[in-house]
Protein backbone atom coordinates (compact mmCIF):
# COMPACT_ATOMS: atom_id res chain seq x y z
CA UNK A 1 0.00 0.00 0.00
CA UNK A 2 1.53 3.48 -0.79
CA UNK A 3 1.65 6.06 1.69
CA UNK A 4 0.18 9.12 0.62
CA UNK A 5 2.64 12.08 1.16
CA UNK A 6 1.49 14.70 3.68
CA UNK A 7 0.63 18.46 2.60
CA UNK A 8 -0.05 21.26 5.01
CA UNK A 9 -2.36 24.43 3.78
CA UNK A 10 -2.48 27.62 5.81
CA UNK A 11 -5.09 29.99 4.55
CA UNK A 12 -6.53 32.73 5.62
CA UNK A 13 -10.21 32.22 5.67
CA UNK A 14 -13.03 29.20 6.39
CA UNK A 15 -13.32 27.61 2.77
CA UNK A 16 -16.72 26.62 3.09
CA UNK A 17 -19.21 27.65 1.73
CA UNK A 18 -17.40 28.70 -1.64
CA UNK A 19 -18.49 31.85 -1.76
CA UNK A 20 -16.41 34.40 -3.22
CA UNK A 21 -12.83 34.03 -5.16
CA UNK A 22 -10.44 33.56 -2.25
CA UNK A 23 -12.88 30.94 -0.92
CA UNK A 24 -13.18 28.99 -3.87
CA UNK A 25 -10.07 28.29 -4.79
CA UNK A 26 -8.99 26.84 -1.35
CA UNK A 27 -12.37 24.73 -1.31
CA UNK A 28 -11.24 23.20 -5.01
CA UNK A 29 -7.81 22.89 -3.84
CA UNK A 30 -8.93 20.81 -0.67
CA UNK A 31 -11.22 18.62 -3.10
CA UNK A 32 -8.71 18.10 -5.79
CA UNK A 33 -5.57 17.29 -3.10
CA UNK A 34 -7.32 14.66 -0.81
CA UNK A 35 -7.46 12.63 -3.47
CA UNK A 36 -3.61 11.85 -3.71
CA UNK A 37 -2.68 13.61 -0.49
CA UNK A 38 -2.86 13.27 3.49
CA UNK A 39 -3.97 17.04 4.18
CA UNK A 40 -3.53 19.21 7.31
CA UNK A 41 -4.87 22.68 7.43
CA UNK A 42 -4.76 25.58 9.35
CA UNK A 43 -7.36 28.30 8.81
CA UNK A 44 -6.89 32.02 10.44
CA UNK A 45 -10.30 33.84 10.94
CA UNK A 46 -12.31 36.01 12.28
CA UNK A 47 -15.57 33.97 10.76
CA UNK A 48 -17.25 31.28 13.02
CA UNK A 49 -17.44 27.97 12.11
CA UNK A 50 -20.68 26.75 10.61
CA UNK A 51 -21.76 22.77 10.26
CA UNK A 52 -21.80 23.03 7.06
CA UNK A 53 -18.62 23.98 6.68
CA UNK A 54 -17.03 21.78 9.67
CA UNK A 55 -18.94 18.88 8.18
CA UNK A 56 -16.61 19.86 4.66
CA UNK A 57 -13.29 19.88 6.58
CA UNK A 58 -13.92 16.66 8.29
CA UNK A 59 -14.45 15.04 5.15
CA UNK A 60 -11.61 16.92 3.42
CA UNK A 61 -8.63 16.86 5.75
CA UNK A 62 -6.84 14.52 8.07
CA UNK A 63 -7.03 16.88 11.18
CA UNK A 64 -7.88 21.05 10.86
CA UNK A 65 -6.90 23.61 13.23
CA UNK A 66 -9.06 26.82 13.19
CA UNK A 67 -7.74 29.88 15.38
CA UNK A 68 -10.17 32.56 15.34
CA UNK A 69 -9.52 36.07 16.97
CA UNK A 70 -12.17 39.27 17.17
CA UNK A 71 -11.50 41.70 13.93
CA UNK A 72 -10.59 43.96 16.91
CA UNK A 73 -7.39 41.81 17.56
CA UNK A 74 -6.73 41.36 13.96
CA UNK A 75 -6.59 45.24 13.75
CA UNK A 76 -3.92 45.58 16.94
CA UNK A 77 -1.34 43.08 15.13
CA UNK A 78 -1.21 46.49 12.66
CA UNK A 79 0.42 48.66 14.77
CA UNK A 80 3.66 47.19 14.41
CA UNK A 81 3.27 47.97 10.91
CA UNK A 82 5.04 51.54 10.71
CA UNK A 83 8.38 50.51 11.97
CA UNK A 84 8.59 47.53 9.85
CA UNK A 85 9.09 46.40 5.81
CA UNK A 86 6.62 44.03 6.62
CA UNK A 87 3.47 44.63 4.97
CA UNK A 88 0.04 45.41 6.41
CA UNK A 89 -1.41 41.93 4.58
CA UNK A 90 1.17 39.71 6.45
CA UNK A 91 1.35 41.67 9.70
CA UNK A 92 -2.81 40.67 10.14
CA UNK A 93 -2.57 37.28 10.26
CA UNK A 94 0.52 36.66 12.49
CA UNK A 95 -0.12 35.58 16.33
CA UNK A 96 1.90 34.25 18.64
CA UNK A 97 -0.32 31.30 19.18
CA UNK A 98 -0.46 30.11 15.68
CA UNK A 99 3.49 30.22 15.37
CA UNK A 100 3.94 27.59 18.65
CA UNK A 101 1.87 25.57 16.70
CA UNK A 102 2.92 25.46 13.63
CA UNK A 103 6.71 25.24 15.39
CA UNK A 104 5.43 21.71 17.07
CA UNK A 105 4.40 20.56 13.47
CA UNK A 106 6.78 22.18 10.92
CA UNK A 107 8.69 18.54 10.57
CA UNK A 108 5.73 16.27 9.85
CA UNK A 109 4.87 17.41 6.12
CA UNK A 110 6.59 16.90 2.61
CA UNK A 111 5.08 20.13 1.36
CA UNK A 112 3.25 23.11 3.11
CA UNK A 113 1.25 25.42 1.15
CA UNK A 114 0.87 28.76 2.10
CA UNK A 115 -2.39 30.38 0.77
CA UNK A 116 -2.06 34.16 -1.04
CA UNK A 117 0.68 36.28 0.70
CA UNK A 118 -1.13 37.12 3.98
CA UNK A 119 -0.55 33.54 5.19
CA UNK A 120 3.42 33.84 4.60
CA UNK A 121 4.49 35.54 7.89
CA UNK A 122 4.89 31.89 9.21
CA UNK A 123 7.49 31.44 6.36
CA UNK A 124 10.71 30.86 8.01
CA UNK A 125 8.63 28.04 10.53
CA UNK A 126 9.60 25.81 7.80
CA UNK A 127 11.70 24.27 5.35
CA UNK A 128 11.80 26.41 2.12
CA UNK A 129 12.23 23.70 -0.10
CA UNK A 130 8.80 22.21 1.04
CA UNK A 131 7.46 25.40 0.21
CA UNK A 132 4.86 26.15 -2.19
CA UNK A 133 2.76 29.50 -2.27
CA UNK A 134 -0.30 29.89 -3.84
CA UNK A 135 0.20 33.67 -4.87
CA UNK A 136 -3.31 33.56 -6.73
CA UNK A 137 -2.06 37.05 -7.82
CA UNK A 138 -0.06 39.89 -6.90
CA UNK A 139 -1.43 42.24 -4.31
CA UNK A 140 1.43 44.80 -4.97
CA UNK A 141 0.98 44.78 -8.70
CA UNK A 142 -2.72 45.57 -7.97
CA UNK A 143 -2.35 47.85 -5.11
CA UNK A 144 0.15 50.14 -7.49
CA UNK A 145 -2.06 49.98 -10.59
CA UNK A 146 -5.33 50.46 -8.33
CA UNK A 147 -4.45 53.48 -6.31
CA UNK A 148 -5.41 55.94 -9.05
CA UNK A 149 -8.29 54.69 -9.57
CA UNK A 150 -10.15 53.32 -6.58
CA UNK A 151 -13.76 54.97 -5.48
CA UNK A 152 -12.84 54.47 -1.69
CA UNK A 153 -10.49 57.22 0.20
CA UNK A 154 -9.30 54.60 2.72
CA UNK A 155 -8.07 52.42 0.31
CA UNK A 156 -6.80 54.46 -2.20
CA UNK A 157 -4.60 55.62 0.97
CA UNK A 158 -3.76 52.05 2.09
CA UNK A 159 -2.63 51.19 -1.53
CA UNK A 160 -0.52 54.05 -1.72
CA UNK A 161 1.49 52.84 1.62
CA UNK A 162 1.47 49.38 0.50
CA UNK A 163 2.09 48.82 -2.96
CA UNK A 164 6.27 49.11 -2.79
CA UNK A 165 6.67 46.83 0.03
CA UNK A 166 3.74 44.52 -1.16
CA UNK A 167 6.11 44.31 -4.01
CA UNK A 168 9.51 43.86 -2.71
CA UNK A 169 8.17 41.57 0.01
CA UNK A 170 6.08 39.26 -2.69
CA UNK A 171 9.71 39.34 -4.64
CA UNK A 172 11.63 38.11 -1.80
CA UNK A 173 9.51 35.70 -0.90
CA UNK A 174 9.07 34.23 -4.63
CA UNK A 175 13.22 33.87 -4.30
CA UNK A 176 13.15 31.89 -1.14
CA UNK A 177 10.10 29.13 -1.66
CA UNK A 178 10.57 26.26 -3.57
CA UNK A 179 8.23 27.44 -6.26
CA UNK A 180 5.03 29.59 -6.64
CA UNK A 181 2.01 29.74 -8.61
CA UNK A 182 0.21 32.51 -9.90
CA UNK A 183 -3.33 32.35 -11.64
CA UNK A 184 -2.69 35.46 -14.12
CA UNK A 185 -0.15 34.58 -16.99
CA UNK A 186 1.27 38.01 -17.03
CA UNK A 187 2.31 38.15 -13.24
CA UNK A 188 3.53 35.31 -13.13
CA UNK A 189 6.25 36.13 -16.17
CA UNK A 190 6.86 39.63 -14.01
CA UNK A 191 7.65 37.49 -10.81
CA UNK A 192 9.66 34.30 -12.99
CA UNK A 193 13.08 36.82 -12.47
CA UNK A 194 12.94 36.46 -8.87
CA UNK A 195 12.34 32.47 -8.26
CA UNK A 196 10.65 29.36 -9.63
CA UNK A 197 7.26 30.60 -10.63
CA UNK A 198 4.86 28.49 -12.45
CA UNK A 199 1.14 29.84 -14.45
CA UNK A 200 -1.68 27.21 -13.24
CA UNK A 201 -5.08 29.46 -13.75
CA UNK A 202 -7.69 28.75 -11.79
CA UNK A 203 -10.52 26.40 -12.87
CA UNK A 204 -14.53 26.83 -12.94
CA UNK A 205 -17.05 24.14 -12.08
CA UNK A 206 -17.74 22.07 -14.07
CA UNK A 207 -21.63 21.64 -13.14
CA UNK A 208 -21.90 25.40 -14.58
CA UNK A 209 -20.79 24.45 -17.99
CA UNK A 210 -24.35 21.93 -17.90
CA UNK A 211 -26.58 24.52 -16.29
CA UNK A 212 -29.84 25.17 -17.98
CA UNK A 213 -32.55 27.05 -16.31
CA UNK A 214 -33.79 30.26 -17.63
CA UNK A 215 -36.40 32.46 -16.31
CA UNK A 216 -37.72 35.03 -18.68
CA UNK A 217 -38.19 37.63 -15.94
CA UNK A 218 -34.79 38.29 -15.74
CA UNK A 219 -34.21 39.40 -19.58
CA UNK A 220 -33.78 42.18 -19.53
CA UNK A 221 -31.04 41.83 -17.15
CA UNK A 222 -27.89 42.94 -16.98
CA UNK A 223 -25.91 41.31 -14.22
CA UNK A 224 -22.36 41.72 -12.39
CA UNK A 225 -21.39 38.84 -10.51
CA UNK A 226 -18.89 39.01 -7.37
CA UNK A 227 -18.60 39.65 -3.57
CA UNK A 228 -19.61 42.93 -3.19
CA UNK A 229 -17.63 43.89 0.45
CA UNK A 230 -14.90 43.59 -2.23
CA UNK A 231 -13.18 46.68 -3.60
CA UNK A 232 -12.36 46.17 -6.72
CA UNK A 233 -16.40 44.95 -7.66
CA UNK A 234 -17.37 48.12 -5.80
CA UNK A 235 -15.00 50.34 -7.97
CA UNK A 236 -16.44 48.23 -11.24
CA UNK A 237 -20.11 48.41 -9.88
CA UNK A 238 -19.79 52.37 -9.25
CA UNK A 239 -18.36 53.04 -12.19
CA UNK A 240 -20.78 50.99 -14.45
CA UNK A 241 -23.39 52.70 -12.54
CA UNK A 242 -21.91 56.54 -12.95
CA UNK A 243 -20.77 56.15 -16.64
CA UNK A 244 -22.70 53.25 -18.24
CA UNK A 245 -26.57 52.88 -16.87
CA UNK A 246 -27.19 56.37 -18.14
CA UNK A 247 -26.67 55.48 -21.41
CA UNK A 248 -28.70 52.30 -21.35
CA UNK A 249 -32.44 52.02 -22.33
CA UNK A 250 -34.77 52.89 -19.72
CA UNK A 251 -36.23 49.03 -19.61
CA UNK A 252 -32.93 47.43 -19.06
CA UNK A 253 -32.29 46.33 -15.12
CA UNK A 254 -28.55 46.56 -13.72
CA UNK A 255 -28.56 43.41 -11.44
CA UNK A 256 -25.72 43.41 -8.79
CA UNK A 257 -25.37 39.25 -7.63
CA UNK A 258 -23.26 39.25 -4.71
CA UNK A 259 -22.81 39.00 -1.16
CA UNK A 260 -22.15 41.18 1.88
CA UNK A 261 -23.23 44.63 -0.15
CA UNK A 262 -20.97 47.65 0.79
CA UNK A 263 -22.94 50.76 1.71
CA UNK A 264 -22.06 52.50 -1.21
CA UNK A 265 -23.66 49.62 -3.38
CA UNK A 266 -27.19 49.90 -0.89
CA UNK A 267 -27.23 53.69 -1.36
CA UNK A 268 -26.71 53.29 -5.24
CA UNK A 269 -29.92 50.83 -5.28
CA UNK A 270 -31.76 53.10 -3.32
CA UNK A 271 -30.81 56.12 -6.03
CA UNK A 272 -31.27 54.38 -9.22
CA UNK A 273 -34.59 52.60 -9.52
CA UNK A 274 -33.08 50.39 -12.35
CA UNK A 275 -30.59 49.08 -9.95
CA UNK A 276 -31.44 45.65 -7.97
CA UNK A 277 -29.60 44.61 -5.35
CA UNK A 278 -29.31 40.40 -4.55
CA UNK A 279 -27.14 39.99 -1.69
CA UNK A 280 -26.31 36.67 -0.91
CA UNK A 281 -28.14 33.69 -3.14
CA UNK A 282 -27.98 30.23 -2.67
CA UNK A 283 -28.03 29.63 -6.71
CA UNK A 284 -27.44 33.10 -8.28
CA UNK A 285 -26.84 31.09 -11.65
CA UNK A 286 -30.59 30.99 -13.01
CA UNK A 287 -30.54 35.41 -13.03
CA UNK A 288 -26.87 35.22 -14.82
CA UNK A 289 -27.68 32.60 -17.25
CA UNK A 290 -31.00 34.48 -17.95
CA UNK A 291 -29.74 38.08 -18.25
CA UNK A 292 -28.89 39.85 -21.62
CA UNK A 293 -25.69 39.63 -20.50
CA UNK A 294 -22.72 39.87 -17.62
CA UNK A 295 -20.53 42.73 -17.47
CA UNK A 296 -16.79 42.77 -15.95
CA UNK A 297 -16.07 46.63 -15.66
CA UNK A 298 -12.99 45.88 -13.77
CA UNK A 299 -11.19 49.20 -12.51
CA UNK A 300 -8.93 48.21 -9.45
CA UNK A 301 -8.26 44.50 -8.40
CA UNK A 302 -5.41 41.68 -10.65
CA UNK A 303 -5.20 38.24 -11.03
CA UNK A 304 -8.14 36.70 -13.06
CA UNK A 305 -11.53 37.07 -12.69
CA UNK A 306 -13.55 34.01 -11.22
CA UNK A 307 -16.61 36.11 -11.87
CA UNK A 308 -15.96 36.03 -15.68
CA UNK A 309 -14.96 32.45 -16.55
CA UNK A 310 -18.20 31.55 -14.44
CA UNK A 311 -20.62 33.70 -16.37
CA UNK A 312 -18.38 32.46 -19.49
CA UNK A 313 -18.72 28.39 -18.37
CA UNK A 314 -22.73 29.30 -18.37
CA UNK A 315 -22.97 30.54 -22.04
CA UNK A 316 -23.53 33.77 -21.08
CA UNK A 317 -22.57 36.83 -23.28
CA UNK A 318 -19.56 38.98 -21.30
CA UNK A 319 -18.69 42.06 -21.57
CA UNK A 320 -15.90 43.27 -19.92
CA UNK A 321 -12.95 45.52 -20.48
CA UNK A 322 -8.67 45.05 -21.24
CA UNK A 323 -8.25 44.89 -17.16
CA UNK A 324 -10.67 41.85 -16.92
CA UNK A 325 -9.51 40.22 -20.71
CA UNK A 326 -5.92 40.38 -20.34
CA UNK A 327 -5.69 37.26 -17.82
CA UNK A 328 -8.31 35.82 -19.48
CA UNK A 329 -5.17 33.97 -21.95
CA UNK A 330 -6.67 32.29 -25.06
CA UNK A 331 -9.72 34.43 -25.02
CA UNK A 332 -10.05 36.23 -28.52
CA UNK A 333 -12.33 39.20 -28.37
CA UNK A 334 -15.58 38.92 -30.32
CA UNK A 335 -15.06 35.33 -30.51
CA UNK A 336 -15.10 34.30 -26.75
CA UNK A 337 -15.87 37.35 -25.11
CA UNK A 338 -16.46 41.07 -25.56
CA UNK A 339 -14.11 43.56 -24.55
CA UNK A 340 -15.25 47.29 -24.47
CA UNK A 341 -12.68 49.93 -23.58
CA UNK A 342 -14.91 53.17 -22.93
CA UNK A 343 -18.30 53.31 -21.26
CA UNK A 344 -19.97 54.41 -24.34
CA UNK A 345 -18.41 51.01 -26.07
CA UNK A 346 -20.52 49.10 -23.20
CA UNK A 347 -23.29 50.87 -23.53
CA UNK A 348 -23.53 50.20 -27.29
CA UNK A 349 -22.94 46.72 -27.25
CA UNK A 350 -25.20 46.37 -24.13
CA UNK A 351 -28.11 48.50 -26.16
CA UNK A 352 -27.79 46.15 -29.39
CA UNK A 353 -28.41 43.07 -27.34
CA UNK A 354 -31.46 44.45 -25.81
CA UNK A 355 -32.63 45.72 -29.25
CA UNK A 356 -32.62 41.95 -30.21
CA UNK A 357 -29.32 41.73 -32.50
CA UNK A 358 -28.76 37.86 -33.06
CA UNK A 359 -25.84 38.35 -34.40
CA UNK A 360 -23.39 37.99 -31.15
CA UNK A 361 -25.51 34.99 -29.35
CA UNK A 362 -22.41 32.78 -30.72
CA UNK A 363 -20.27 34.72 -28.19
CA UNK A 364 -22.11 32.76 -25.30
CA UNK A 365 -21.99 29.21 -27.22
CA UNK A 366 -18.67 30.28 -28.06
CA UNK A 367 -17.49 31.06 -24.23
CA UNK A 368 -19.12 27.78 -22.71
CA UNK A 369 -17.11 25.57 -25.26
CA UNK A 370 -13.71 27.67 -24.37
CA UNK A 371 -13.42 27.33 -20.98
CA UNK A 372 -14.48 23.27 -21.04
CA UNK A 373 -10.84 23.54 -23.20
CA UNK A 374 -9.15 25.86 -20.98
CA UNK A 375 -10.53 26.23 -17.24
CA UNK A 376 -11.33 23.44 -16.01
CA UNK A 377 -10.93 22.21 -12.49
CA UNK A 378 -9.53 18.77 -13.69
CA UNK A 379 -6.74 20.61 -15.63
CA UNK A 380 -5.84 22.69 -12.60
CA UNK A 381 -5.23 19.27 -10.64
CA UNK A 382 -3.36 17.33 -13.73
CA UNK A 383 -0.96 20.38 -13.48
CA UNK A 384 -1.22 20.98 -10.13
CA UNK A 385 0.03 17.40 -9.55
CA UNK A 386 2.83 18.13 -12.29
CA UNK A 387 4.18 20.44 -10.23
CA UNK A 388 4.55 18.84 -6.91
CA UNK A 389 5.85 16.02 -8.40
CA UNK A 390 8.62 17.38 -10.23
């Protein structure tokens, strides 16, 4: 009988349920490694621990250790911040308590993934050549292109302090671990200077590329499809509302599908009476795959967008703009996917659908039949698998 090799993941958040980006990816990652692996995990949260979930990490992993603190404690690990290069990402998720711990166990794995950068202030607890980080994306490479152009104040002032050492801490540790993957093509060819750095996108489930249930309500729909406590999907959301709905045809319905709505996004319903708010849904994939279309008007935010290959794997038309394409790798415009690079560009193509052109409903079968090639979860693991093998 072969013994299955042991593999330790640290993230920062419950993964269950699957709920936004972050989320996902660590509840596909526990699916797809239990298979071949033994798997630890250590989660760092402020969130309690539902059945649901606990009932997921029982059946996922060998043994899970959850510290949770108060978001009030979370905030006092900050003020160390100022007088160190350590960012303020890394710096919120380290505690005393989860360091002994991980001390005790640092010997019993053959690899130990560390889940997006925040998780990697337990770095030198281990080995660096059992050492894999998940980068997802670059915060730094964000935070510096998203400054400009973010809605909020507060983060627009938090990017500014961050971006350079989010940078030049993400470099040093891509030169120490034993390699690191990135979902977005292009970062990961910025990063490949500083260390071993491999490209393994992110893949979409596969139940969504079978989905069939439309509703005719919703058809006059247009739908964006994210967490909304989420800054970048605020920035998109805002800016779709400012620039785009004005131009739009008085029938047509902006439908925001998302959880945990920011204030700004309430107040924006309550102003605009062709703006609906969801909040959290159980199944938000009947309104997507029934709208005239989903729109991407990414602003702020990297890596690629979970909230486009979804509405993609459902057939749906997508509109969204070079920020939200460019990871997107294989995608051709027109073909796949719309890309519109001024609000009046959206507004045309948004207009033309609504006016009952046929001519782009290939765009949707189009999109479904891509990512089956492309984005799949059973890809992500073949490579995956690749990797930790090599």
């Amino acid at each position: 009988m072969t013994i299955k090799k042991k593999i330790l993941i640290i993230s920062p958040g419950i993964p269950h349920p699957p709920v936004d980006g972050h989320k996902l990816k660590i509840y596909n990652l526990l699916k797809l490694l239990k298979i071949d692996y033994d798997l630890d995990l250590v989660v760092i949260t402020s969130e309690k621990l539902e059945p649901d979930a606990e009932k997921f990490l029982k059946e996922s992993c060998n043994n899970y250790k959850i510290f949770k603190y108060s978001k009030l404690r979370f905030f006092l690990n900050l003020f160390s911040g100022p007088f160190n290069k350590v960012p303020f990402q890394v710096l919120y998720y380290k505690f005393a308590a989860v360091s002994r711990y991980l001390t005790t166990n640092s010997n019993n794995y053959n690899y130990v993934f560390f889940n997006i950068i925040r998780t990697t202030g337990y770095f030198k607890l281990f080995d660096p050549d059992k050492i894999i980080v998940d980068m997802v994306d670059s915060i730094g490479i964000n935070y510096l292109r998203s400054r400009k152009r973010t809605e909020s104040f507060l983060h627009r002032a938090i990017y500014n302090l961050e971006a350079s050492r989010l940078i030049n801490y993400e470099r040093a540790i891509v030169s120490k671990a034993k390699a690191t993957l990135f979902v977005n093509k292009f970062e990961a060819a910025a990063y490949s200077k500083w260390g071993v750095v491999k490209w393994l996108p992110n893949g979409v489930n596969e139940d969504l590329l079978h989905f069939n249930s439309k509703n005719n309500s919703y058809k006059n729909f247009v739908c964006f499809f994210g967490a909304m406590f989420y800054q970048p999907n605020i920035d998109a959301v805002l800016w779709f509302i400012k620039h785009v709905l004005p131009k739009l045809h008085e029938e047509i319905v902006f439908c925001i599908l998302g959880q945990r709505p920011s204030s700004k996004i309430l107040k924006a319903q309550e102003d605009n009476k062709n703006v609906i708010v969801t909040g959290y849904l159980d199944n938000p994939y009947e309104i997507l795959q029934s709208a005239l279309c989903s729109v991407a008007p990414m602003q702020t935010g990297g890596g690629i967008q979970n909230k486009i290959l979804e509405s993609m794997a459902l057939g749906q038309i997508t509109i969204t703009n070079k920020l939200g394409f460019q990871p997107i790798t294989g995608a051709i415009d027109k073909e796949h996917i719309l890309v519109a690079h001024t609000a009046d560009e959206f507004a045309s193509i948004i207009n033309q659908l609504f006016a009952g052109d046929k001519s782009l409903n290939k765009i949707g079968d189009n999109a479904r039949q891509f990512i089956l090639n492309k984005f799949s979860w059973e890809s992500y693991k073949i490579q995956l698998k690749e990797i930790l093998e090599s």
